[in-house]
Protein backbone atom coordinates (compact mmCIF):
# COMPACT_ATOMS: atom_id res chain seq x y z
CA UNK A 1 -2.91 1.91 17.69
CA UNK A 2 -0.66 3.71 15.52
CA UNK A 3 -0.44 7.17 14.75
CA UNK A 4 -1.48 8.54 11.41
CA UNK A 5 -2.21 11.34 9.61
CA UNK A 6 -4.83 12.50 7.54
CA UNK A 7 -4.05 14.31 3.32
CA UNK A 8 -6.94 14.28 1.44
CA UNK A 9 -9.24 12.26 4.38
CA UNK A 10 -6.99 8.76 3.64
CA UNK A 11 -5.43 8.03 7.15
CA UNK A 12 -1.93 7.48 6.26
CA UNK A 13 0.42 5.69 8.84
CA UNK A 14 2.59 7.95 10.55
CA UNK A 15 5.39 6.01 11.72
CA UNK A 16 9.14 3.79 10.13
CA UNK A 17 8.55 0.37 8.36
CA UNK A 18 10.17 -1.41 12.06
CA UNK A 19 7.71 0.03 14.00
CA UNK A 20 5.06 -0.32 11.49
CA UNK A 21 5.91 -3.93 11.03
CA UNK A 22 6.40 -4.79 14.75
CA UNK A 23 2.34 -3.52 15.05
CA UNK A 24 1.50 -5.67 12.27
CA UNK A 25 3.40 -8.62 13.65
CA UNK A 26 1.86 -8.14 17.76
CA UNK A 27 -1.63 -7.13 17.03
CA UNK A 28 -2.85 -8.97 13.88
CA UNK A 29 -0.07 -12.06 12.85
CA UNK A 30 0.10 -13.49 16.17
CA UNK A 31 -3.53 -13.58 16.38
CA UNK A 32 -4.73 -14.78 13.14
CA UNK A 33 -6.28 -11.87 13.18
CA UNK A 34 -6.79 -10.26 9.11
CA UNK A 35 -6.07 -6.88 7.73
CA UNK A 36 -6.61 -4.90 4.22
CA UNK A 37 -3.50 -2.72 3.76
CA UNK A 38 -3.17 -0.32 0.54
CA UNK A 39 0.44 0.88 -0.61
CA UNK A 40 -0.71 4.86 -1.50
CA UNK A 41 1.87 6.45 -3.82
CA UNK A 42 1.02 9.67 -5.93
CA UNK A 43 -0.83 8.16 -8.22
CA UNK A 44 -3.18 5.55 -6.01
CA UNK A 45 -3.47 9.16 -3.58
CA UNK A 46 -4.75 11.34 -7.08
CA UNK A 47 -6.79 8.94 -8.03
CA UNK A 48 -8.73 8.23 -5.11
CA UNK A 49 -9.24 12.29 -4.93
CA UNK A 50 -10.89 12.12 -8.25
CA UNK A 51 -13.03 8.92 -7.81
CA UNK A 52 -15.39 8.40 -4.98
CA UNK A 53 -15.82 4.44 -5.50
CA UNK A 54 -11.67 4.16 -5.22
CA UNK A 55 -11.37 6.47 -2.40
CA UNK A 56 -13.97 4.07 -0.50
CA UNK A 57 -11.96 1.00 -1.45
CA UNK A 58 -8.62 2.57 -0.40
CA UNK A 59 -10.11 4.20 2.95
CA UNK A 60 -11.88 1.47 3.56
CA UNK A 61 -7.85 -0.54 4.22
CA UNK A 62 -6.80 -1.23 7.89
CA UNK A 63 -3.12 0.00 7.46
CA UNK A 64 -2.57 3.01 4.58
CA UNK A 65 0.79 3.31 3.81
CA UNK A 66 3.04 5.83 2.33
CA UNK A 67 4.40 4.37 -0.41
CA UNK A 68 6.27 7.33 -2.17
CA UNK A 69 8.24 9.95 -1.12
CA UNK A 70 6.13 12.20 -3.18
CA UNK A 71 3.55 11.81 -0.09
CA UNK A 72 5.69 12.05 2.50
CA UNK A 73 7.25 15.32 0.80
CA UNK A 74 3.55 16.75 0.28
CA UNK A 75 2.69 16.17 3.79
CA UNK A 76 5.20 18.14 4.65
CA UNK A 77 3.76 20.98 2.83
CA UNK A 78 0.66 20.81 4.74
CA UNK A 79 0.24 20.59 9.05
CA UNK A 80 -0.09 16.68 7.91
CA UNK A 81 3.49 15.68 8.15
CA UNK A 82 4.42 12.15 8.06
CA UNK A 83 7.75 11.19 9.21
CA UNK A 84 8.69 8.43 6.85
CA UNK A 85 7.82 6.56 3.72
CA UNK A 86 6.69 2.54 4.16
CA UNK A 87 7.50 0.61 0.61
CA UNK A 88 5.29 -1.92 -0.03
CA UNK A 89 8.68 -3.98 -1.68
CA UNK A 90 10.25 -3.71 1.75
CA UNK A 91 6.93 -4.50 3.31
CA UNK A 92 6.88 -7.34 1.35
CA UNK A 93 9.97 -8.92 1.73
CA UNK A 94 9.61 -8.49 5.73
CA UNK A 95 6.42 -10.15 5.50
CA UNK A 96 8.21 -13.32 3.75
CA UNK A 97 10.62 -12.77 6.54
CA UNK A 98 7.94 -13.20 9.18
CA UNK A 99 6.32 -16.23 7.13
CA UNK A 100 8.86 -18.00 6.91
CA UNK A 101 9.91 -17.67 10.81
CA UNK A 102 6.15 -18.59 11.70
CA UNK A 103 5.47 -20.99 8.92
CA UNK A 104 3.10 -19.25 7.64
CA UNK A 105 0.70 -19.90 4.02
CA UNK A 106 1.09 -17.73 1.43
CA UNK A 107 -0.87 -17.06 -1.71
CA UNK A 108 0.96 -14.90 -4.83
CA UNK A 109 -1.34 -13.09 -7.38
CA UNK A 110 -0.33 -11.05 -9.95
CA UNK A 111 2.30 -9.94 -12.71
CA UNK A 112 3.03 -11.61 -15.69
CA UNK A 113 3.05 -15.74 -15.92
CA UNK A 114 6.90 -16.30 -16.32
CA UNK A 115 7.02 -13.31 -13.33
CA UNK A 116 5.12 -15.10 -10.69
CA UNK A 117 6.95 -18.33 -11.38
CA UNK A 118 9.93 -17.01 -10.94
CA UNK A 119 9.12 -15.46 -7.85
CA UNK A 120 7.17 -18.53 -6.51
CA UNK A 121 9.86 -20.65 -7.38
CA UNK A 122 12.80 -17.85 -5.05
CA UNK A 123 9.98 -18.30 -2.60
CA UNK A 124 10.55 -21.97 -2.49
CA UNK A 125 14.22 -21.96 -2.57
CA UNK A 126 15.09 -19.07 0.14
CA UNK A 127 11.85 -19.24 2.30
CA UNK A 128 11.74 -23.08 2.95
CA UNK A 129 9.46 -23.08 5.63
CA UNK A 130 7.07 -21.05 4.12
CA UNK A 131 3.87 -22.91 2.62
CA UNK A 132 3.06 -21.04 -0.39
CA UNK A 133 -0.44 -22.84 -0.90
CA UNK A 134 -0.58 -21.30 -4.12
CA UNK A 135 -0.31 -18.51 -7.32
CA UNK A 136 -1.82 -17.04 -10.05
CA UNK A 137 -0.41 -14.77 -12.37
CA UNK A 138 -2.34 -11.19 -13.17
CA UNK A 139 -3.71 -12.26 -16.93
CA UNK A 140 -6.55 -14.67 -15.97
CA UNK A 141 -10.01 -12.89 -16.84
CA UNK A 142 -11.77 -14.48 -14.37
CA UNK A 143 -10.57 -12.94 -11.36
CA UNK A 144 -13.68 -14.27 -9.27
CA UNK A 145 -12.22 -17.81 -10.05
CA UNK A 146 -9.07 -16.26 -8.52
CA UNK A 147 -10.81 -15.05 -5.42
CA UNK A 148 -12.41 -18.40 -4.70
CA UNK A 149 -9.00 -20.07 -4.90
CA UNK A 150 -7.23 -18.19 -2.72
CA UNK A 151 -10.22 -18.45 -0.02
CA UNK A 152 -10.04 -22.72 -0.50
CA UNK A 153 -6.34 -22.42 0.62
CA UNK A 154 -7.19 -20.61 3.70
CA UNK A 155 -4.01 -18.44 3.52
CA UNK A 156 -1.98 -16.53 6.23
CA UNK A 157 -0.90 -13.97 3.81
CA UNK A 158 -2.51 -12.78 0.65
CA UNK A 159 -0.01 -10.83 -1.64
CA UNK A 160 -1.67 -8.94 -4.92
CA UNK A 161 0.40 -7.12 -7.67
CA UNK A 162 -2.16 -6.51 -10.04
CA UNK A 163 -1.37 -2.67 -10.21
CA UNK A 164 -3.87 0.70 -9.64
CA UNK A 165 -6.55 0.21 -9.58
CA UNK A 166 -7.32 -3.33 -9.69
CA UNK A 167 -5.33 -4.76 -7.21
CA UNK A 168 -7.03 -2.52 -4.22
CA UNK A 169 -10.33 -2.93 -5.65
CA UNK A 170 -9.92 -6.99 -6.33
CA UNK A 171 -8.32 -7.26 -2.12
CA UNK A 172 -12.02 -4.66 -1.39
CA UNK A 173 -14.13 -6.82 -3.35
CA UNK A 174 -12.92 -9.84 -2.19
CA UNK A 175 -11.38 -9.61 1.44
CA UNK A 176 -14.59 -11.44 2.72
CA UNK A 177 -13.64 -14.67 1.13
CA UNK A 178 -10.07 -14.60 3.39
CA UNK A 179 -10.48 -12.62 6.53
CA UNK A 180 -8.00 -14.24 8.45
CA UNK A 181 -5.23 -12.94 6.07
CA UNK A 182 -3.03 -10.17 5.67
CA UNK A 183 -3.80 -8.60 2.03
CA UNK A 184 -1.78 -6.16 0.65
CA UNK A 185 -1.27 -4.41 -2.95
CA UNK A 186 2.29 -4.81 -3.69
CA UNK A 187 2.53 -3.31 -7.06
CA UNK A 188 5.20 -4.11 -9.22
CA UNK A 189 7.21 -6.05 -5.85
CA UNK A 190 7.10 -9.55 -8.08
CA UNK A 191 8.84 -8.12 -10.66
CA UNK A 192 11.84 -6.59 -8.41
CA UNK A 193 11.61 -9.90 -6.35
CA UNK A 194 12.05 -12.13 -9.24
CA UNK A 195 14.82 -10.52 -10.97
CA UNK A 196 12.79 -9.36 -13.73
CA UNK A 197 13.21 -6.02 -12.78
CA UNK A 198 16.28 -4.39 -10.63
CA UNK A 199 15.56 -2.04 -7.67
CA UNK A 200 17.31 1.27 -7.42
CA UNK A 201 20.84 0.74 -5.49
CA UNK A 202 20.59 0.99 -2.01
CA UNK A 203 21.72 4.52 -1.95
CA UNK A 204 19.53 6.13 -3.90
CA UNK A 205 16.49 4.97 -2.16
CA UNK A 206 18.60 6.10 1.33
CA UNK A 207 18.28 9.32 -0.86
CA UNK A 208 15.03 9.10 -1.47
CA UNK A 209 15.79 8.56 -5.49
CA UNK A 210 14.19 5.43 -6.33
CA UNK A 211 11.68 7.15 -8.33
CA UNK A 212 14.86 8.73 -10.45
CA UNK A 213 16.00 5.51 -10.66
CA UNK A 214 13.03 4.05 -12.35
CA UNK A 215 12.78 6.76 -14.18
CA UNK A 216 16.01 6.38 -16.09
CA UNK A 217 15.80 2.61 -16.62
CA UNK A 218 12.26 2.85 -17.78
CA UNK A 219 11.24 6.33 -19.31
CA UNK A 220 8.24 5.67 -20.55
CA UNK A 221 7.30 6.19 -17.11
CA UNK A 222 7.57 9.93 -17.73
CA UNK A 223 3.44 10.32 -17.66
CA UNK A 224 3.18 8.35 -14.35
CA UNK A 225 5.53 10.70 -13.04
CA UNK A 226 3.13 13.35 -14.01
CA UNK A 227 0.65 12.00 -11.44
CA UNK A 228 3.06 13.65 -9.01
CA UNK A 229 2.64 17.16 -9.29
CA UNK A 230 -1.17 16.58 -10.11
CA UNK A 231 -0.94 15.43 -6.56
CA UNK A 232 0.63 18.13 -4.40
CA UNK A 233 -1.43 20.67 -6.52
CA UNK A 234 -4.77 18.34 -5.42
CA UNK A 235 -3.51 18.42 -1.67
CA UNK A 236 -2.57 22.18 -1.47
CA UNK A 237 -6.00 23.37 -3.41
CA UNK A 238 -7.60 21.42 -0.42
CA UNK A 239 -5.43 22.51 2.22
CA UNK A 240 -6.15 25.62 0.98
CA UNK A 241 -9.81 25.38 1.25
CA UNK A 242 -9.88 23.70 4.72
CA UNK A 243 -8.48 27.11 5.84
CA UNK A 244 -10.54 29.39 3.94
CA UNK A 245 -13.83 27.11 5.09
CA UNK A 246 -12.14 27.40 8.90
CA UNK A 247 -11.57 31.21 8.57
CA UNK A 248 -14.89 31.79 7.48
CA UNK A 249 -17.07 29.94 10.26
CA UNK A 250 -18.61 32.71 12.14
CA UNK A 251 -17.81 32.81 15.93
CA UNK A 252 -20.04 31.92 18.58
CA UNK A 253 -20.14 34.85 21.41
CA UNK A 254 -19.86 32.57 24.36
CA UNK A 255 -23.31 33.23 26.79
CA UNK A 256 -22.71 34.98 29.81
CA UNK A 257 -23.60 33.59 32.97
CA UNK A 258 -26.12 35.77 35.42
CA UNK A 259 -24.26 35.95 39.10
């Protein structure tokens, strides 16, 4: 198993996106074996504090990853420190990787129609040997209709970038109809993959700046952002309470034992 560590009761992988994908590779692709894995970034982590229904769907996820450095830097202001961020993009694009080395079937679901085209289509052209049994973009209503498609194509790999909330709570809801896949919320990964959007230059996310990054090129991002220091406060309150609650628990005198 691999280590994790617990902020906020979610059981977040401790560990480097190799070793991480190694696990994932050994244990579960080799043996057909499925597995729900939610991409936690400030906001998913605030929001499951704050709802009880989303923190079951997100706990409820084999793998929980730390997709932010805003968790991995909050960890480290608790006893909960986690060595290293896991991006769902990079995730992502190793998980092609693998598919494509294995032959694997793939299902896309998400983003906008001319999005998931575009990314189906770099799919086809760079991952030959992958089968991508089908797609679906993120603005059909009928997202049961979705579910039952995916299940029909009996896919290796289920990829979902329908955003937080909905696309942990459609892979929750759903995972039953596919358990012999690997689903995992990607986010906004079809965008970056297809060119639509541009990921931060390798250097600033070695600096841990991507969020700067996408920032800048998108500002109305600013009240996302926000999510962030609604976070850390979230974490230290409870931090803070854990040791307060611990402090408080009267101490047993142990018995003493006649000679």
């Amino acid at each position: 198993m691999l280590p994790t560590e617990k902020i906020q009761n979610l059981a977040f992988v401790n560990g480097d996106l190799s070793g991480f994908i190694n696990h994932l590779e050994e244990t579960f692709i080799n043996r057909s074996t499925g597995a729900y894995i939610a991409t936690v970034n400030p906001e998913i982590g605030y929001a499951a504090a704050k709802d009880k229904d989303y923190f079951q769907t997100v706990s409820s996820a084999d793998f929980i990853l730390p997709d932010g450095i805003g968790i991995v830097l909050t960890s480290r202001l608790t006893h909960h420190r986690l060595k290293a961020r896991i991006a769902g993009y990079d995730v992502f694009i190793n998980l092609l990787g693998i598919a494509n080395q294995k032959k694997k079937k793939v299902f896309l679901y998400g983003a906008k129609p001319g999005v998931i085209q575009a990314a189906a289509e770099r799919i086809s052209n760079e991952y030959p040997d992958i089968e991508l049994v089908g797609y679906s973009d993120g603005y059909v209503k009928d997202r049961e209709s979705v579910a039952l498609q995916i299940a029909q194509t009996n896919p290796d790999m289920v990829f979902v970038a329908l955003g937080c909330p909905h696309q942990e709570n459609f892979i929750y809801e759903h995972k039953h109809l596919f358990p012999q896949a690997i689903a995992i919320g990607v986010g906004g990964s079809f965008d970056v993959f297809s060119g639509t959007v541009k990921r931060a230059p390798k250097i600033l996310i070695k600096l841990n700046l991507e969020w700067m990054y996408r920032l800048l090129t998108n500002p109305s991002r600013w009240r996302r952002m926000l999510n962030i220091p609604k976070y850390v406060f979230s974490v230290l309150k409870e931090e803070k309470f854990q040791k307060q609650h611990l402090l408080s628990e009267p101490i047993k005198e142990q018995s003493k034992i006649d000679a």
